[in-house]
Protein backbone atom coordinates (compact mmCIF):
# COMPACT_ATOMS: atom_id res chain seq x y z
CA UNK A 1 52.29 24.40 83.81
CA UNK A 2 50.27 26.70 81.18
CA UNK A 3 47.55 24.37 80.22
CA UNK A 4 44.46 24.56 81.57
CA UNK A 5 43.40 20.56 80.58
CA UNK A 6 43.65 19.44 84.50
CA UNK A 7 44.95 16.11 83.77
CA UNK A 8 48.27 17.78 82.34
CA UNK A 9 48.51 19.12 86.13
CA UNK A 10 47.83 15.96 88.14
CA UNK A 11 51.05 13.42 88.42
CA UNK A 12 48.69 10.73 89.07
CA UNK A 13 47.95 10.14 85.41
CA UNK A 14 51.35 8.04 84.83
CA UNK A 15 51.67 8.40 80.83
CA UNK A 16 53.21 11.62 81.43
CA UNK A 17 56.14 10.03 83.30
CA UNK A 18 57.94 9.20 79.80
CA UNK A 19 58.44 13.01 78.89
CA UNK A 20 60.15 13.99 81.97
CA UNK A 21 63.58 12.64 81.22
CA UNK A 22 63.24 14.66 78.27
CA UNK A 23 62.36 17.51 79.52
CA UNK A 24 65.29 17.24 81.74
CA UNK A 25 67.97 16.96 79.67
CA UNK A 26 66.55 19.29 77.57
CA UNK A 27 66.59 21.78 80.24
CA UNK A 28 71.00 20.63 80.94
CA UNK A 29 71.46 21.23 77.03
CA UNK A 30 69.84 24.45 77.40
CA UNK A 31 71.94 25.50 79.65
CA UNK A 32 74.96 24.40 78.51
CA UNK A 33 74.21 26.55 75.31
CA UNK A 34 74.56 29.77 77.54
CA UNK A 35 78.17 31.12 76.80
CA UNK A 36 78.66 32.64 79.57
CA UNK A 37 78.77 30.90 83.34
CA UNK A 38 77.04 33.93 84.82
CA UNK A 39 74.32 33.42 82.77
CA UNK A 40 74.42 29.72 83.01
CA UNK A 41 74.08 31.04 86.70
CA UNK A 42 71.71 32.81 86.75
CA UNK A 43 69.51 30.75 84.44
CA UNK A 44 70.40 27.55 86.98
CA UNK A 45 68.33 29.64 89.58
CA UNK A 46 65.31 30.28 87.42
CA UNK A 47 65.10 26.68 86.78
CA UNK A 48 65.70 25.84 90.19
CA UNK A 49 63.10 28.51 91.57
CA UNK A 50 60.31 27.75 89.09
CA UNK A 51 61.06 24.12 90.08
CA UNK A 52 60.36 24.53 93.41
CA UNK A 53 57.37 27.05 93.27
CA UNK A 54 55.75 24.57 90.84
CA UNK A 55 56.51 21.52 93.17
CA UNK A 56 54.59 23.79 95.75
CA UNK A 57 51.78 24.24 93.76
CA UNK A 58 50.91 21.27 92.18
CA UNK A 59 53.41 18.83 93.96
CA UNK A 60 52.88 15.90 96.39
CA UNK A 61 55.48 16.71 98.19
CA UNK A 62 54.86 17.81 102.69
CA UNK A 63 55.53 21.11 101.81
CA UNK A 64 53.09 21.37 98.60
CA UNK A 65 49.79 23.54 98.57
CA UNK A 66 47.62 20.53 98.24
CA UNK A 67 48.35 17.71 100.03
CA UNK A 68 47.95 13.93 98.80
CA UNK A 69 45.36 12.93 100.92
CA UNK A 70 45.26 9.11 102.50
CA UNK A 71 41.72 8.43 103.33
CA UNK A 72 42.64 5.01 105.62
CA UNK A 73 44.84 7.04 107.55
CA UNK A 74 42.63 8.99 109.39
CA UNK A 75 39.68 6.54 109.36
CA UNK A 76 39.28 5.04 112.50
CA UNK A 77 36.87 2.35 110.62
CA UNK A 78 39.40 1.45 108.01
CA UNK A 79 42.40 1.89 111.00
CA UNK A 80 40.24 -0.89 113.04
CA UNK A 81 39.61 -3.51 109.92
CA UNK A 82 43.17 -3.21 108.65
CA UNK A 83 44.12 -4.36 112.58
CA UNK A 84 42.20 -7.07 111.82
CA UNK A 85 43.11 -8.35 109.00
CA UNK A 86 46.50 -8.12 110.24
CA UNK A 87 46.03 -10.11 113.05
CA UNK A 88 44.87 -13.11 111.09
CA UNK A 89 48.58 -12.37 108.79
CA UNK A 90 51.69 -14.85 110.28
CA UNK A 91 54.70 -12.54 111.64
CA UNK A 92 56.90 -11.69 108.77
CA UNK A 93 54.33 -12.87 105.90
CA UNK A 94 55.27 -10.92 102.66
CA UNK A 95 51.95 -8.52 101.59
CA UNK A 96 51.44 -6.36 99.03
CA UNK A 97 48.25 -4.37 98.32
């Protein structure tokens, strides 16, 4: 969240994928180290809050500042060849692009 290299921002590079479950149970050990549960509370919320104001920032989720674009959806060009293309397909033929 604090580096300023832009592919450590971007989910779309996929060798950061492997750290995540790391980071997540690091973040359950951490706090399960808090003695007491109000602070275990509390620090819950901060986790949670950060989670979701970074998931609005740099997320791909509907609600997230930038949204994942999909080019072919909104191109009446590519809408009209992928018709096609489909047309020529059997009913029920397994594809995968």
């Amino acid at each position: 969240m604090l580096s300023t290299f832009p592919y450590q921002q971007q989910i779309i590079y996929h060798y950061t994928m492997p750290i995540i479950p790391v980071l997540a149970m690091g973040v359950v050990y951490a706090v399960s180290q808090q003695k007491l549960a109000r602070i275990r509370w509390i620090v819950t919320a901060i986790v949670f809050s950060l989670t979701v104001w970074t998931s609005y920032m740099w997320g791909a989720m509907p609600f997230s500042l930038y949204q994942v674009s999909q080019p072919y959806a909104t191109d009446p060009a590519a809408q009209a060849d992928i018709q096609t293309i489909q047309s020529f397909l059997p009913p029920n033929a397994p594809v995968s692009a």
